[in-house]
PDB file of N, CA and C in Angstrom:
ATOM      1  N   UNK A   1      23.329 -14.032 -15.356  1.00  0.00           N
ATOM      2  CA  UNK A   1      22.600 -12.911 -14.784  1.00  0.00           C
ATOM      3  C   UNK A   1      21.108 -13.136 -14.992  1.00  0.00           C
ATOM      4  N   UNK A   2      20.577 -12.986 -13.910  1.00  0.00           N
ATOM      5  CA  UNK A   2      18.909 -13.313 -14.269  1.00  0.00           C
ATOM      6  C   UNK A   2      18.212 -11.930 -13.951  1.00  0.00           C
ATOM      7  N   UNK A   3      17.300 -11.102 -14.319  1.00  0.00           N
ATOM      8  CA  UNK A   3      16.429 -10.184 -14.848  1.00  0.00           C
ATOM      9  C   UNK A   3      15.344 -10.562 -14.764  1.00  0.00           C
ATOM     10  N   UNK A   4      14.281 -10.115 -13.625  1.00  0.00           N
ATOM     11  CA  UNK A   4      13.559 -10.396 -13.507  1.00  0.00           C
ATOM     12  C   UNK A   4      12.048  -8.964 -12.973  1.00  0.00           C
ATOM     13  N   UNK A   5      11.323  -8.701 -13.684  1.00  0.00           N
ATOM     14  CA  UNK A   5      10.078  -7.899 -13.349  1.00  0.00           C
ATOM     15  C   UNK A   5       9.260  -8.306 -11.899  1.00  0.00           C
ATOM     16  N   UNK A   6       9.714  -7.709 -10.686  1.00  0.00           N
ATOM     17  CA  UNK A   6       9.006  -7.683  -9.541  1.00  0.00           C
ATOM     18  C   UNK A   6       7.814  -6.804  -9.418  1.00  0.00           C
ATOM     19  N   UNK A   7       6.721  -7.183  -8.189  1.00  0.00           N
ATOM     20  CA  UNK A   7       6.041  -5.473  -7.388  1.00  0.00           C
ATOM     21  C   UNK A   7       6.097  -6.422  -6.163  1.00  0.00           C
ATOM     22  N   UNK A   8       5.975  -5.274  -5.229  1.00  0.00           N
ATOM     23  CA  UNK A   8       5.868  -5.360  -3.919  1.00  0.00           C
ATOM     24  C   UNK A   8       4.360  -5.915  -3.626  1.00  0.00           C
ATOM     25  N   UNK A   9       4.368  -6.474  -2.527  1.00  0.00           N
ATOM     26  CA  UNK A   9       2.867  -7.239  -2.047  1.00  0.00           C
ATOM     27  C   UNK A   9       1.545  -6.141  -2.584  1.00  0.00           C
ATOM     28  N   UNK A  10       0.795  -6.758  -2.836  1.00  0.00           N
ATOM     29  CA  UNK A  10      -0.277  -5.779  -2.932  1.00  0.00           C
ATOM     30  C   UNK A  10      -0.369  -3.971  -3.386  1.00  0.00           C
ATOM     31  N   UNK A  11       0.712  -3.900  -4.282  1.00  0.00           N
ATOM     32  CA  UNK A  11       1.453  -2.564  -4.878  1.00  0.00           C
ATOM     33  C   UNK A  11       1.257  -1.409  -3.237  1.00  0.00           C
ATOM     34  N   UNK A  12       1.986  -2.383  -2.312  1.00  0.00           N
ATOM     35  CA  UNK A  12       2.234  -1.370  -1.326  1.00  0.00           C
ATOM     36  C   UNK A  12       2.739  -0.303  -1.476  1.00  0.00           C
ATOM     37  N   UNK A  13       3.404   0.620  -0.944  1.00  0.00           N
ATOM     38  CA  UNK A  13       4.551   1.373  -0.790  1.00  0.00           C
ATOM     39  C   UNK A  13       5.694   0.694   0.009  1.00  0.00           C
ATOM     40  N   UNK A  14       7.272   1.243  -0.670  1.00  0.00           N
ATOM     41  CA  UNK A  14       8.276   0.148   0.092  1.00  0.00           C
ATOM     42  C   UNK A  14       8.188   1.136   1.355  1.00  0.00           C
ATOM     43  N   UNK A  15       8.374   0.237   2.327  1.00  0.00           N
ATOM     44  CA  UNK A  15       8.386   0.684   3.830  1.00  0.00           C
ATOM     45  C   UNK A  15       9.868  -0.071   4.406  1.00  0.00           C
ATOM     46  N   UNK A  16      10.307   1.451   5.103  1.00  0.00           N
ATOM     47  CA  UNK A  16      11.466   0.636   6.089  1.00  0.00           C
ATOM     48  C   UNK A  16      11.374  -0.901   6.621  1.00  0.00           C
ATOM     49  N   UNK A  17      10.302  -1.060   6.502  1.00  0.00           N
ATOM     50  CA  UNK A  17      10.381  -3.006   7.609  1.00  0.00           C
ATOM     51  C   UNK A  17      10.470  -3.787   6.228  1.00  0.00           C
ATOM     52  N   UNK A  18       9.625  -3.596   5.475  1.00  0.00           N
ATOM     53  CA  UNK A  18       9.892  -4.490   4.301  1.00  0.00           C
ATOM     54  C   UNK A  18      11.349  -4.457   3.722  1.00  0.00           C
ATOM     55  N   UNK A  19      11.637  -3.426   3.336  1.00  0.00           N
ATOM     56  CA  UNK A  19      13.181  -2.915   3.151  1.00  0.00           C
ATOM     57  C   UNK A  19      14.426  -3.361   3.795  1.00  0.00           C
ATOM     58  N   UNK A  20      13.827  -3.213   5.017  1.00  0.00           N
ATOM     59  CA  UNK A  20      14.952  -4.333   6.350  1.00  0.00           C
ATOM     60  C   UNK A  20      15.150  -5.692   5.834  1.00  0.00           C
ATOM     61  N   UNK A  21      13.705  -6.515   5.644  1.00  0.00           N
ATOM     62  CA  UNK A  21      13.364  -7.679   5.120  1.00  0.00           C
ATOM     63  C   UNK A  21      13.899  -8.063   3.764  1.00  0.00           C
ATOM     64  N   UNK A  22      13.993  -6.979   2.498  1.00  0.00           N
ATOM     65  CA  UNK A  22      14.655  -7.850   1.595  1.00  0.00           C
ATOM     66  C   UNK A  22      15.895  -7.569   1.929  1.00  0.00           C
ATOM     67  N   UNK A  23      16.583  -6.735   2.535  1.00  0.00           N
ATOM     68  CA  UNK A  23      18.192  -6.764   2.821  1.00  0.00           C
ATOM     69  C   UNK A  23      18.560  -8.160   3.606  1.00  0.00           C
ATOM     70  N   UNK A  24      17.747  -8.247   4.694  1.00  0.00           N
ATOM     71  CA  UNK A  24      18.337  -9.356   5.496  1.00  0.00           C
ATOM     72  C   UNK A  24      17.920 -11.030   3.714  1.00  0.00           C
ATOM     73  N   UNK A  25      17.210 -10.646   3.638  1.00  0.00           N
ATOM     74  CA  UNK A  25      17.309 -11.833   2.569  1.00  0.00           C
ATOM     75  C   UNK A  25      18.418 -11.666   1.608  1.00  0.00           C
ATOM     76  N   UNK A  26      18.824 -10.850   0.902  1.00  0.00           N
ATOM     77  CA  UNK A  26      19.510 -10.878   0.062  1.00  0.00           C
ATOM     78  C   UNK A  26      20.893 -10.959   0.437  1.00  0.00           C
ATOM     79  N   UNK A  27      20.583 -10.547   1.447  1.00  0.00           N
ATOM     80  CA  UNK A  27      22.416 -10.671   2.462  1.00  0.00           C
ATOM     81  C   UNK A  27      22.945 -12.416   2.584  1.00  0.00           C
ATOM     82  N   UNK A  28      21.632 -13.083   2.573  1.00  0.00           N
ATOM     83  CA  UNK A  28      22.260 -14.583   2.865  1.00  0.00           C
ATOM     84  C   UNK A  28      22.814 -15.042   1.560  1.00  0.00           C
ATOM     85  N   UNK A  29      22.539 -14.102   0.511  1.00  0.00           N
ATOM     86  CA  UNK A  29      23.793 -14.720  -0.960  1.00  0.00           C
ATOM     87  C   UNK A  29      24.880 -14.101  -1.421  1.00  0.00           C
ATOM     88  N   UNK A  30      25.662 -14.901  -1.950  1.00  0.00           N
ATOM     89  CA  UNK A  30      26.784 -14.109  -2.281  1.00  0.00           C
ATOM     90  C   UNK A  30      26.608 -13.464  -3.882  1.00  0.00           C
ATOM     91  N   UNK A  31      25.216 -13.664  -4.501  1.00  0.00           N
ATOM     92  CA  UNK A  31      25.408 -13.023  -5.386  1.00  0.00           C
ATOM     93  C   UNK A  31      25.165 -11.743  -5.018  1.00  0.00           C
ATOM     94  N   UNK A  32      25.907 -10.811  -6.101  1.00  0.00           N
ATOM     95  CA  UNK A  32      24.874  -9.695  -6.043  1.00  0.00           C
ATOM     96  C   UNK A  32      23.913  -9.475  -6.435  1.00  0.00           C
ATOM     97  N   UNK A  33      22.662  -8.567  -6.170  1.00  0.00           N
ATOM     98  CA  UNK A  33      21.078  -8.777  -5.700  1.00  0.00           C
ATOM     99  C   UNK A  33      21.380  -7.025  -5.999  1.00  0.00           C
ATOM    100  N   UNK A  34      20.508  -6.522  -7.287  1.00  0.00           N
ATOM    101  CA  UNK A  34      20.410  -4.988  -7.381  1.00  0.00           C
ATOM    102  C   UNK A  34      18.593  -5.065  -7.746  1.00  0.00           C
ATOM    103  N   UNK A  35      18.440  -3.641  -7.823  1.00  0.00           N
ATOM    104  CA  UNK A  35      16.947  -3.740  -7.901  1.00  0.00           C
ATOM    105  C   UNK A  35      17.023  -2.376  -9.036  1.00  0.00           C
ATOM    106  N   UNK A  36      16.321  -2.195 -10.288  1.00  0.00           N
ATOM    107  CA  UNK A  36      16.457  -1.308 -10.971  1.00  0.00           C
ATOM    108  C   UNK A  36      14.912  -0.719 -11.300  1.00  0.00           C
ATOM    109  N   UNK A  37      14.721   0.366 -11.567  1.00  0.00           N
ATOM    110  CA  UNK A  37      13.647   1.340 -11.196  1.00  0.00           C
ATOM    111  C   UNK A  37      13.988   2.533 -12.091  1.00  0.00           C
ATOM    112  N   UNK A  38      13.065   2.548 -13.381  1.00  0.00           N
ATOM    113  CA  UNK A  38      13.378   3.957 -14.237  1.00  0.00           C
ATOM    114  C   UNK A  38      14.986   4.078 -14.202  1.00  0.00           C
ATOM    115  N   UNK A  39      15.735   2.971 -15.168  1.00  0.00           N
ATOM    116  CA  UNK A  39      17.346   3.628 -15.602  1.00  0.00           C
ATOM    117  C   UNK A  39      18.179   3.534 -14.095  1.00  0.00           C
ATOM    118  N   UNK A  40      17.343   3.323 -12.935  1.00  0.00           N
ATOM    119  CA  UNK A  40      18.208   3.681 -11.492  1.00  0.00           C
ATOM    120  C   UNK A  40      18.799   2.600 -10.890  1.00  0.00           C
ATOM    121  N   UNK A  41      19.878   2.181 -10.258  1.00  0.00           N
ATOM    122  CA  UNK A  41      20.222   0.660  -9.932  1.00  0.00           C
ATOM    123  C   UNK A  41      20.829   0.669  -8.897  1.00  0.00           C
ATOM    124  N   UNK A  42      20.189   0.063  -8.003  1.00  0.00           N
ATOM    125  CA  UNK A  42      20.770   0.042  -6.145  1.00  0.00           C
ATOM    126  C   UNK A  42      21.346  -1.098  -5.677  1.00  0.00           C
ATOM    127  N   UNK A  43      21.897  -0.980  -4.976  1.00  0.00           N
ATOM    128  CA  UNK A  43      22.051  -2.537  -4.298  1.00  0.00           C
ATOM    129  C   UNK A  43      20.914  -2.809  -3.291  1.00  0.00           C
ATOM    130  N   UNK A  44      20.810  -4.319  -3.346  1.00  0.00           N
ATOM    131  CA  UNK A  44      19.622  -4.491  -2.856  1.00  0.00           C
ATOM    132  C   UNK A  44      19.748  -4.944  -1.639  1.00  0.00           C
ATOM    133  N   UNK A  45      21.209  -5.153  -1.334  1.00  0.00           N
ATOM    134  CA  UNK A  45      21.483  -5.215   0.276  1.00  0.00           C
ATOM    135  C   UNK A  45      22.046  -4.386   1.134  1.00  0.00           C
ATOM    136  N   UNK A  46      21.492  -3.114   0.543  1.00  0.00           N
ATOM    137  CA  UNK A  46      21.408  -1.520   1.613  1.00  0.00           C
ATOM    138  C   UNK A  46      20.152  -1.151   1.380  1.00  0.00           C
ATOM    139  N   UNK A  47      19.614  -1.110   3.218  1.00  0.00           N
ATOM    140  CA  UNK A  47      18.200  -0.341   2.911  1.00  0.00           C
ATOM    141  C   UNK A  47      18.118   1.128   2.559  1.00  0.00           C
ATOM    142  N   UNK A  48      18.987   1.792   2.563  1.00  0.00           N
ATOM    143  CA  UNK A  48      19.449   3.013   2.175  1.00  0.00           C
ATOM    144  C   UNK A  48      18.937   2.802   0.577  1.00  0.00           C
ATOM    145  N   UNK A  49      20.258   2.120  -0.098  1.00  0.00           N
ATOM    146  CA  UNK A  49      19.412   2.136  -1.364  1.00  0.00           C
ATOM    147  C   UNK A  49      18.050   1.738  -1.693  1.00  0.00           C
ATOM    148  N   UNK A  50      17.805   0.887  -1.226  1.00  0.00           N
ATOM    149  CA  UNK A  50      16.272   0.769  -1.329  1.00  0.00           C
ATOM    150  C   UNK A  50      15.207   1.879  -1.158  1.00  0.00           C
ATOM    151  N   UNK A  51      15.242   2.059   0.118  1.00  0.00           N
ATOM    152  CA  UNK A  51      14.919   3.366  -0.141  1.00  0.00           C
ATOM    153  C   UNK A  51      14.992   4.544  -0.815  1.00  0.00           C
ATOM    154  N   UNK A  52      15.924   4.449  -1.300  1.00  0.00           N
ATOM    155  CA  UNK A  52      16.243   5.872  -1.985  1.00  0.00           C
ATOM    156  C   UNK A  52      15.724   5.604  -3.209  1.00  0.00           C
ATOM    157  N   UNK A  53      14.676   5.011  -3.557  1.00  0.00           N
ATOM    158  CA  UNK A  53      14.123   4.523  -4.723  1.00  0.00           C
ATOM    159  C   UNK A  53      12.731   5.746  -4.645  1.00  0.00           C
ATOM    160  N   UNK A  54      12.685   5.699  -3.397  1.00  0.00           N
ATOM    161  CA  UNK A  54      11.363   7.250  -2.613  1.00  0.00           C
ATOM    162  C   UNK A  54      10.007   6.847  -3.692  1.00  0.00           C
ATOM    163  N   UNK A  55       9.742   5.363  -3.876  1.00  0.00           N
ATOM    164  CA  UNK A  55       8.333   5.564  -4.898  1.00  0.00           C
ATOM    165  C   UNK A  55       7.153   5.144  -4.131  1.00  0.00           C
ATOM    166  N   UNK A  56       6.305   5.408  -4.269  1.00  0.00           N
ATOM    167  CA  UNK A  56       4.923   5.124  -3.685  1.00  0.00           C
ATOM    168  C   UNK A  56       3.973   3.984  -4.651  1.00  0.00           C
ATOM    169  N   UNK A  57       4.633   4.191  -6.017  1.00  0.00           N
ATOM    170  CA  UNK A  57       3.938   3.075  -7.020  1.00  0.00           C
ATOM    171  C   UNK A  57       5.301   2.537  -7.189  1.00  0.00           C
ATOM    172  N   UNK A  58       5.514   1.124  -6.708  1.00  0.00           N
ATOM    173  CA  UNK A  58       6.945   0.176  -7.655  1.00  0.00           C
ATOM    174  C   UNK A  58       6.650  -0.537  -8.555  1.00  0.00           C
ATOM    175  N   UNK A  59       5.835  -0.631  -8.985  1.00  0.00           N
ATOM    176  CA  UNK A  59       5.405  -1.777 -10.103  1.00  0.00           C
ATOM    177  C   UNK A  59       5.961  -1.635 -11.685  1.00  0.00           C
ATOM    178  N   UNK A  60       7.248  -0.664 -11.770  1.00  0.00           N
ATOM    179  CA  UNK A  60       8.002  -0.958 -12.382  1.00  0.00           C
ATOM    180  C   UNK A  60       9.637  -1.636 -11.809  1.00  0.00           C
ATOM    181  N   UNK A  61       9.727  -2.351 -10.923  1.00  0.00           N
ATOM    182  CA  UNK A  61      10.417  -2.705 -10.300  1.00  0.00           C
ATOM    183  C   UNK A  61      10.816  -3.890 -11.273  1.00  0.00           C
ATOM    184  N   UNK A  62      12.908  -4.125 -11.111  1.00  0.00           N
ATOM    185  CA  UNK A  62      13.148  -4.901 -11.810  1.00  0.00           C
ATOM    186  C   UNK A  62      14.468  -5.753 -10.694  1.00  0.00           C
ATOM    187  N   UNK A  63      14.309  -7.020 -10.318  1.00  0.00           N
ATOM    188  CA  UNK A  63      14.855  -7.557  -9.672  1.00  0.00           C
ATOM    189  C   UNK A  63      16.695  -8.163 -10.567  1.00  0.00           C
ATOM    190  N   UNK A  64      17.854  -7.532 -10.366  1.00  0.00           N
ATOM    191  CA  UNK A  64      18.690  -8.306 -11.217  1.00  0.00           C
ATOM    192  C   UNK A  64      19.728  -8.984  -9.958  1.00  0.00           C
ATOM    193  N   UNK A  65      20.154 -10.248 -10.592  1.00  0.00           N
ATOM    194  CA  UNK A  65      20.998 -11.141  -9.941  1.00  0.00           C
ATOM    195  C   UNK A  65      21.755 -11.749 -10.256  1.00  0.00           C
ATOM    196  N   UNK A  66      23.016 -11.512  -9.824  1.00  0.00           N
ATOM    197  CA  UNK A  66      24.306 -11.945 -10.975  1.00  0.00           C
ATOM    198  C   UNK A  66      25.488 -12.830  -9.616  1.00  0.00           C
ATOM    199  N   UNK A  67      25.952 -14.070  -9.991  1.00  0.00           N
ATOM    200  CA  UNK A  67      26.678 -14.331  -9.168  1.00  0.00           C
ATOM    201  C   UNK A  67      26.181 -16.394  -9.213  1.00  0.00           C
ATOM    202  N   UNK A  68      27.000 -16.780  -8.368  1.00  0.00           N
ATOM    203  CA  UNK A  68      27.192 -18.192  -8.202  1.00  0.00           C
ATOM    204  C   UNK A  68      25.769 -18.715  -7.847  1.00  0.00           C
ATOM    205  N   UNK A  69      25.069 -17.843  -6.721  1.00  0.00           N
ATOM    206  CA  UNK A  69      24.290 -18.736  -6.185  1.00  0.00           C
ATOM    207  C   UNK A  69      22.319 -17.313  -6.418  1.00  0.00           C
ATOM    208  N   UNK A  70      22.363 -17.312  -7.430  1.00  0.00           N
ATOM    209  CA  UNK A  70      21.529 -16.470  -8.127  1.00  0.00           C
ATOM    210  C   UNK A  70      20.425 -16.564  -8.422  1.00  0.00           C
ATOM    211  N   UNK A  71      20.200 -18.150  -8.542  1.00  0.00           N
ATOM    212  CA  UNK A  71      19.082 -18.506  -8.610  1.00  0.00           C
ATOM    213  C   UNK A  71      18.048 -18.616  -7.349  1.00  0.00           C
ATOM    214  N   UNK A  72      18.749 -19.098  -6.518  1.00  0.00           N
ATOM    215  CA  UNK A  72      18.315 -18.802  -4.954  1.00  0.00           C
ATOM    216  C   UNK A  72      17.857 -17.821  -4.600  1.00  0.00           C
ATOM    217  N   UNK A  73      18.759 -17.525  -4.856  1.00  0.00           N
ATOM    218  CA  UNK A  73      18.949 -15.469  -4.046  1.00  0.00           C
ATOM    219  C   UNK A  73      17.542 -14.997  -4.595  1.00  0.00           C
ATOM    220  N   UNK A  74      16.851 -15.156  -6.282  1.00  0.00           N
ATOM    221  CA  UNK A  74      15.629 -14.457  -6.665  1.00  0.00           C
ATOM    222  C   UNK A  74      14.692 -15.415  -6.190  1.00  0.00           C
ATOM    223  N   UNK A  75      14.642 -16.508  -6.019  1.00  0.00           N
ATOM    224  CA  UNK A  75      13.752 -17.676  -5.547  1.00  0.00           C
ATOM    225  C   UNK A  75      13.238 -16.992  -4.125  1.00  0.00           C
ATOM    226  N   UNK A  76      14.457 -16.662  -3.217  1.00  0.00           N
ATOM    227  CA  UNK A  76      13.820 -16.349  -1.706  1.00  0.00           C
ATOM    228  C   UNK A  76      13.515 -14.935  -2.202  1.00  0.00           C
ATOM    229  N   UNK A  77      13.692 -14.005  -2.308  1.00  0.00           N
ATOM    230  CA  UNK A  77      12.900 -12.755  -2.240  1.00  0.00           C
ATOM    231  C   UNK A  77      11.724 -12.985  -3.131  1.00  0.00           C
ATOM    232  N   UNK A  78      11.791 -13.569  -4.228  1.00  0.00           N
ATOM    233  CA  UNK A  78      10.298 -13.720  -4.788  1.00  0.00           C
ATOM    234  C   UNK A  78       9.474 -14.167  -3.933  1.00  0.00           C
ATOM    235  N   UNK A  79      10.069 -15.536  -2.550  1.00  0.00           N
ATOM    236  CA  UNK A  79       9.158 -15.943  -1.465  1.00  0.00           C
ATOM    237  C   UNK A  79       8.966 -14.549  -0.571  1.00  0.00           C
ATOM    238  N   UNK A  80       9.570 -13.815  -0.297  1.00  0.00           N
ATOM    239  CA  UNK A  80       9.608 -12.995   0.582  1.00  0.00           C
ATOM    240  C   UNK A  80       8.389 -12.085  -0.094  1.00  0.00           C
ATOM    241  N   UNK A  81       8.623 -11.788  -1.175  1.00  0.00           N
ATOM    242  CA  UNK A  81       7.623 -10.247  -1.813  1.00  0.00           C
ATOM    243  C   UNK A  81       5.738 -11.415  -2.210  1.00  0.00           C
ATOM    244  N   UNK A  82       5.914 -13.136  -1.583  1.00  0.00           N
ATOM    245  CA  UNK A  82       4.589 -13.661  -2.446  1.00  0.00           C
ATOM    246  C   UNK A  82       3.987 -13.238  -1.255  1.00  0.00           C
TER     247      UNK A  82
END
């Protein structure tokens, strides 16, 4: 399981398109890909959950990834969020 401290580009706000964007990324692994936020833990391949995170500051954002191909899976969204 890898644990990792994210923020979004330029401490944006998450926006539906970005949100679209890490789902379609995280969808190409078979690990699972959650995102945790104050105690809260979503899956990170529903923009629903993502959203429902409703923050305007993420920069406590915590990327977790558990599964076969895991290392990848945080490699491309870390490309996705540089």
């Amino acid at each position: 399981m890898i644990r990792k401290p994210i923020s979004l580009p330029e401490n944006k706000p998450l926006t539906r398109t970005l949100a679209a964007s890490f789902v379609q990324v995280a969808n190409q692994f078979e690990a699972r890909v959650m995102i945790s936020r104050h105690q809260k833990i979503v899956n990170a391949k529903s923009t629903l959950g993502l959203l429902s995170l409703s923050a305007d500051d993420l920069n406590d954002l915590v990327l977790i990834a558990e599964g076969a191909d895991e290392e990848a899976a945080v490699a491309a969204i870390l490309e996705l969020l540089s």
